[in-house]
N, C-alpha and C. Protein backbone atom coordinates (compact mmCIF):
# COMPACT_ATOMS: atom_id res chain seq x y z
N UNK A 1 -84.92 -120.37 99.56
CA UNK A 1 -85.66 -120.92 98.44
C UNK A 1 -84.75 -121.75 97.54
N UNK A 2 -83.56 -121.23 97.44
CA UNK A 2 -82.53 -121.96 96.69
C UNK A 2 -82.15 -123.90 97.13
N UNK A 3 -82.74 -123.69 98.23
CA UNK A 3 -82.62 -125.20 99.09
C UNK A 3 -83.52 -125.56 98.91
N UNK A 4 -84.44 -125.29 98.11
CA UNK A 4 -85.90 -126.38 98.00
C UNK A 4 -85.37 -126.79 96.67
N UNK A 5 -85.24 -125.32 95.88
CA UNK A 5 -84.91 -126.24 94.30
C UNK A 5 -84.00 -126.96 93.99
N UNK A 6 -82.79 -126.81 94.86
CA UNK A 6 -81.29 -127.70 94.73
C UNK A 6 -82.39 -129.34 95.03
N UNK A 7 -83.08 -129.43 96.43
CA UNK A 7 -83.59 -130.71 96.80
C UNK A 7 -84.37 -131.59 95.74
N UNK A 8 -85.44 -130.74 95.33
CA UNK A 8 -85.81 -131.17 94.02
C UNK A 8 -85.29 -131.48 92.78
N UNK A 9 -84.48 -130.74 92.76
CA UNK A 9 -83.17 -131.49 91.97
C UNK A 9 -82.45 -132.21 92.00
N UNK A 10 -82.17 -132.95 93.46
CA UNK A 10 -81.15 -133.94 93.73
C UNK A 10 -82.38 -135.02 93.53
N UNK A 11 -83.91 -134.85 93.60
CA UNK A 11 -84.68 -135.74 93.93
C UNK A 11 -85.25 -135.97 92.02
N UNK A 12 -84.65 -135.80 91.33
CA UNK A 12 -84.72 -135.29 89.84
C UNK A 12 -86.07 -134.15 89.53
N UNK A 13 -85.98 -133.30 90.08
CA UNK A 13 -87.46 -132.79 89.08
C UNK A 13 -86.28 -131.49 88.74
N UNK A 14 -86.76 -131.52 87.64
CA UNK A 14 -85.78 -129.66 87.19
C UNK A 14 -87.33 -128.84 87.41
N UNK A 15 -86.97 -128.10 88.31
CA UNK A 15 -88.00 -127.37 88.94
C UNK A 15 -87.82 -125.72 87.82
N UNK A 16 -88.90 -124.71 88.01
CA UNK A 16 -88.39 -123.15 87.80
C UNK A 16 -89.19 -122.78 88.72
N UNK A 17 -88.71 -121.50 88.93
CA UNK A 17 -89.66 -120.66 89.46
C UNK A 17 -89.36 -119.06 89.52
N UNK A 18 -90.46 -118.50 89.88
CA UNK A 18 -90.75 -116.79 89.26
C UNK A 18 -91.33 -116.24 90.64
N UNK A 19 -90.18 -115.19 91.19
CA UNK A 19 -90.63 -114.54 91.85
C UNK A 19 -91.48 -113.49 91.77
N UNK A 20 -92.55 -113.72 92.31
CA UNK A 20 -93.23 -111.64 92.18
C UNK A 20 -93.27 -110.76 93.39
N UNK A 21 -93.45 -109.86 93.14
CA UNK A 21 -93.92 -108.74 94.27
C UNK A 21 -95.20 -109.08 94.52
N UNK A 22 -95.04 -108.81 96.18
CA UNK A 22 -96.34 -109.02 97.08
C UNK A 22 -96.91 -107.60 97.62
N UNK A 23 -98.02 -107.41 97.95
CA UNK A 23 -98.33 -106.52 99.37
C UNK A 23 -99.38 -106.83 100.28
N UNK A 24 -99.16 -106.88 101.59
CA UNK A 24 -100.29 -106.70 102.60
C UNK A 24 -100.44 -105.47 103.30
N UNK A 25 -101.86 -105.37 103.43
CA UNK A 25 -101.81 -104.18 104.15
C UNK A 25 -102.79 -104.35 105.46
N UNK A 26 -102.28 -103.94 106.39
CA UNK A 26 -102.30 -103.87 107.71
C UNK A 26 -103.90 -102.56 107.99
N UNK A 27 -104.77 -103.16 108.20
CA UNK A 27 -105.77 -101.88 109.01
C UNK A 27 -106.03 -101.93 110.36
N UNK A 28 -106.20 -100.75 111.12
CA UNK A 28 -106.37 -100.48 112.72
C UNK A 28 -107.45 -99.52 112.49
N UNK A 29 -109.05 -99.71 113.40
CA UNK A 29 -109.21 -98.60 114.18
C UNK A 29 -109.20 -97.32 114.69
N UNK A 30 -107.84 -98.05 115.83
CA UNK A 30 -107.18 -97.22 116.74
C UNK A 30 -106.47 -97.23 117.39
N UNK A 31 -105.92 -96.75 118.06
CA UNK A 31 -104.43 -97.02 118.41
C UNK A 31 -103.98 -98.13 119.01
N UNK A 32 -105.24 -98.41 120.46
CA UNK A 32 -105.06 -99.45 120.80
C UNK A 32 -105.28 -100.98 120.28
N UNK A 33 -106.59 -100.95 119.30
CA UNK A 33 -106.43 -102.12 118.11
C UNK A 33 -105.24 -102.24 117.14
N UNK A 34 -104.08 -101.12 117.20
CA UNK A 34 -103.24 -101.02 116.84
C UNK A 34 -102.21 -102.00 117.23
N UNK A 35 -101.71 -101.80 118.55
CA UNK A 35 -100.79 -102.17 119.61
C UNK A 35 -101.14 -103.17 119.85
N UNK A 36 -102.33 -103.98 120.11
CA UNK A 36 -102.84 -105.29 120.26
C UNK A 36 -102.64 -106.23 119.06
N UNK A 37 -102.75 -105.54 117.80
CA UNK A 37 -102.69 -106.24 116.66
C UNK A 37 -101.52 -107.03 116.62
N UNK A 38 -100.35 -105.55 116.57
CA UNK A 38 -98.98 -106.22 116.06
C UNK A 38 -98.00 -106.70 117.04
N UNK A 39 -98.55 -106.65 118.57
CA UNK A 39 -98.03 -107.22 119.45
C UNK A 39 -98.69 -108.89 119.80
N UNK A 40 -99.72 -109.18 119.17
CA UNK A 40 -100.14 -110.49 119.30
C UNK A 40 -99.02 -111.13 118.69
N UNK A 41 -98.33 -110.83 117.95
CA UNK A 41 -97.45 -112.29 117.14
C UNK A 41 -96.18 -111.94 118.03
N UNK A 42 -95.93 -111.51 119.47
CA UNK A 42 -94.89 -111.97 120.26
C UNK A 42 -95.03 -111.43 121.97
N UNK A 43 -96.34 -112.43 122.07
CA UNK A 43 -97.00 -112.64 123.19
C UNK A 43 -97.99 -111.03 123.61
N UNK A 44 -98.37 -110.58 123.27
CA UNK A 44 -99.44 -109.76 123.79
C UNK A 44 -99.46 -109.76 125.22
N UNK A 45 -99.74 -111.22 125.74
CA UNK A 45 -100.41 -111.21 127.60
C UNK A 45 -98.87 -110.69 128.34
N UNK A 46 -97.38 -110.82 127.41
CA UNK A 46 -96.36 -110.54 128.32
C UNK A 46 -96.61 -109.42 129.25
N UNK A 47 -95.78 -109.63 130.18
CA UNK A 47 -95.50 -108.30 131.01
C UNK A 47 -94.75 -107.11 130.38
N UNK A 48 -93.38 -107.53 130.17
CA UNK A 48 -92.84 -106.31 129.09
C UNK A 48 -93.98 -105.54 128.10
N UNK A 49 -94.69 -106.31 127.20
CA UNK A 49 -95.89 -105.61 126.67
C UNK A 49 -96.52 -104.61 127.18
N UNK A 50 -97.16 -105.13 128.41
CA UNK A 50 -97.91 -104.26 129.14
C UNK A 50 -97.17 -103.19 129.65
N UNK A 51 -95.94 -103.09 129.94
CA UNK A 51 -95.58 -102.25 130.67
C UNK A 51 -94.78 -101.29 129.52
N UNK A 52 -94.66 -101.77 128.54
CA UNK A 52 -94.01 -100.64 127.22
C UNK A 52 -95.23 -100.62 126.29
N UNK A 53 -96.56 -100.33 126.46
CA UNK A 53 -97.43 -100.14 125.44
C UNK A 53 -97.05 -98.86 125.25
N UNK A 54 -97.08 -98.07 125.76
CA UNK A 54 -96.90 -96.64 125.24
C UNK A 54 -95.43 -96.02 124.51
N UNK A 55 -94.43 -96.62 124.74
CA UNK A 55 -93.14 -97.07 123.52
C UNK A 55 -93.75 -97.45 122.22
N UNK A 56 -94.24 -98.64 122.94
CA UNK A 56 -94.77 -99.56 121.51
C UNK A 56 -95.33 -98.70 120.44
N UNK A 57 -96.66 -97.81 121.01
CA UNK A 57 -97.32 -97.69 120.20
C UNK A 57 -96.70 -96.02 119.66
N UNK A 58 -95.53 -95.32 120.40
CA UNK A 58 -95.06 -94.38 119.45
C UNK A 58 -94.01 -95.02 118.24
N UNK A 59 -93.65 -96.44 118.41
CA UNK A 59 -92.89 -96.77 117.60
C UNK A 59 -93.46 -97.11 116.60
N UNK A 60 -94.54 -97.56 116.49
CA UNK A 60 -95.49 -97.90 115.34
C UNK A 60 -96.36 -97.16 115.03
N UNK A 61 -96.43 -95.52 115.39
CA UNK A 61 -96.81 -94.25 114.95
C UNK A 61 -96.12 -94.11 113.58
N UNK A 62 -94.57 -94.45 113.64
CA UNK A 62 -93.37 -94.07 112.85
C UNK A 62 -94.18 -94.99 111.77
N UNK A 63 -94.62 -96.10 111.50
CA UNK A 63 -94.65 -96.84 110.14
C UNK A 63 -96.38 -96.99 109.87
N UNK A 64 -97.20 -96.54 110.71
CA UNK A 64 -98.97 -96.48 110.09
C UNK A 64 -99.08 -95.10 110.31
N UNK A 65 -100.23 -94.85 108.99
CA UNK A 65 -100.53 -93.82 108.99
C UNK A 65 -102.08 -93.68 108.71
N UNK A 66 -102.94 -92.23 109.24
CA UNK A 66 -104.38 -92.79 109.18
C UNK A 66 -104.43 -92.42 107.52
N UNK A 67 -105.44 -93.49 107.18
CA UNK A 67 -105.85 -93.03 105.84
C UNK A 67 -107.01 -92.58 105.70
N UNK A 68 -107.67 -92.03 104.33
CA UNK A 68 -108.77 -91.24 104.08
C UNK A 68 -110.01 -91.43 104.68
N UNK A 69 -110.39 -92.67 105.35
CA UNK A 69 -111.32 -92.91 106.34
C UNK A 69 -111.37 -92.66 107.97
N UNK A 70 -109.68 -92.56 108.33
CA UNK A 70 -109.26 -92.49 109.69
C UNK A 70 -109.02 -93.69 110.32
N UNK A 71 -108.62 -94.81 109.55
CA UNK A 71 -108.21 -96.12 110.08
C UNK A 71 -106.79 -95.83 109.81
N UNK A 72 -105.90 -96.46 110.71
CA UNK A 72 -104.67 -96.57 110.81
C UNK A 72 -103.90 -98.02 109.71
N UNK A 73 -103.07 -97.38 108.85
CA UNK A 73 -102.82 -98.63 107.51
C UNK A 73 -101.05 -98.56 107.59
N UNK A 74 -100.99 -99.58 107.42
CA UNK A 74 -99.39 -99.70 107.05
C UNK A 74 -99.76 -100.83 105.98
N UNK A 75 -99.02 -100.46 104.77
CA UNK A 75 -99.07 -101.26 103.55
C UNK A 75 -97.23 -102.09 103.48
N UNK A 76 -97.54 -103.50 103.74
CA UNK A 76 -96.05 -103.86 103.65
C UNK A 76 -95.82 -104.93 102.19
N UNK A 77 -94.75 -104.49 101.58
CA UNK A 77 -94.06 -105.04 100.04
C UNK A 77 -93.20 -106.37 100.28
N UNK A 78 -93.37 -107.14 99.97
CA UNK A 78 -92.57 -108.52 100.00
C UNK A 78 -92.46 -109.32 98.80
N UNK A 79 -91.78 -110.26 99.02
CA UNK A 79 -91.58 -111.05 97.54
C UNK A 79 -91.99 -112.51 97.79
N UNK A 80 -93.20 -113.42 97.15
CA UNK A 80 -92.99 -114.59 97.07
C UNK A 80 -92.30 -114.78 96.08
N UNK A 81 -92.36 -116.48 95.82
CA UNK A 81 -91.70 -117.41 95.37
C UNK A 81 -92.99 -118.00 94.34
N UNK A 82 -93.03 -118.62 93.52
CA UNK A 82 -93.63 -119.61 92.54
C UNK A 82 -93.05 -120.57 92.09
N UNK A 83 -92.45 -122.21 92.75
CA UNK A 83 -91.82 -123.35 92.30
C UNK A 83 -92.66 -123.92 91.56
N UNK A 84 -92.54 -124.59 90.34
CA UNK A 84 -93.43 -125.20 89.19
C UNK A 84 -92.12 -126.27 88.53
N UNK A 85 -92.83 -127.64 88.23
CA UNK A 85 -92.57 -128.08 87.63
C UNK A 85 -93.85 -129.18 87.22
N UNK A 86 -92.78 -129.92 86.03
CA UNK A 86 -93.60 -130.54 84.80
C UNK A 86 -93.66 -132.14 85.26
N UNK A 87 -95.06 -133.07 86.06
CA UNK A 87 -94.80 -134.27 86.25
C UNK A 87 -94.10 -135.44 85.65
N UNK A 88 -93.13 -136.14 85.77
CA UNK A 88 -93.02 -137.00 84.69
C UNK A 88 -94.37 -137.76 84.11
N UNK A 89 -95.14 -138.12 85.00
CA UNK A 89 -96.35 -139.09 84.32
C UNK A 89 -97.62 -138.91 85.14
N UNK A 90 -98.42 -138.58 84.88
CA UNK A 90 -99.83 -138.40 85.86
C UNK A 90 -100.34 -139.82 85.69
N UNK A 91 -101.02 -138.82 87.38
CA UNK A 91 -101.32 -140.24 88.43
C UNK A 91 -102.85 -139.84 88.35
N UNK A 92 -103.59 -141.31 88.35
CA UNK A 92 -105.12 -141.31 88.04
C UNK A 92 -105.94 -141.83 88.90
């Protein structure tokens, strides 16, 4: 993030910005809408996949848990960014 505001700065804008705390939270089903979920973002159709689903899905036992309905939740904390600055002159 520090390389966007240095750029904007070499490009003159004196930029600020305010980080906050984020969260998403993750819901499943079941186990296997589980394993399908968070294996889609590094190929799902692989072979390795298929052949370590049952790894997979004790490893991601370790970080979801069912909640008060019986859906499987992992709540994850992150930080954006908020860059703001002040135009020199608006455009009409």
């Amino acid at each position: 993030m520090i390389y966007f505001i240095n750029v904007l700065y070499a490009m003159g804008i004196d930029a600020g910005m305010t980080v906050i705390p984020l969260k998403k939270k993750f819901l499943y089903d079941d186990l296997e809408q589980m394993v399908s979920g968070e294996t889609s973002r590094v190929d799902a159709g692989a072979d390795w996949v298929k052949d370590h689903k049952e790894q997979i899905s004790q490893i991601l036992q370790n970080y979801f848990r069912y909640n008060e309905e019986g859906k499987l939740e992992y709540e994850y904390s992150f930080r954006g960014a908020l860059v703001y600055w002040k135009p020199k002159e608006q455009l009409s």
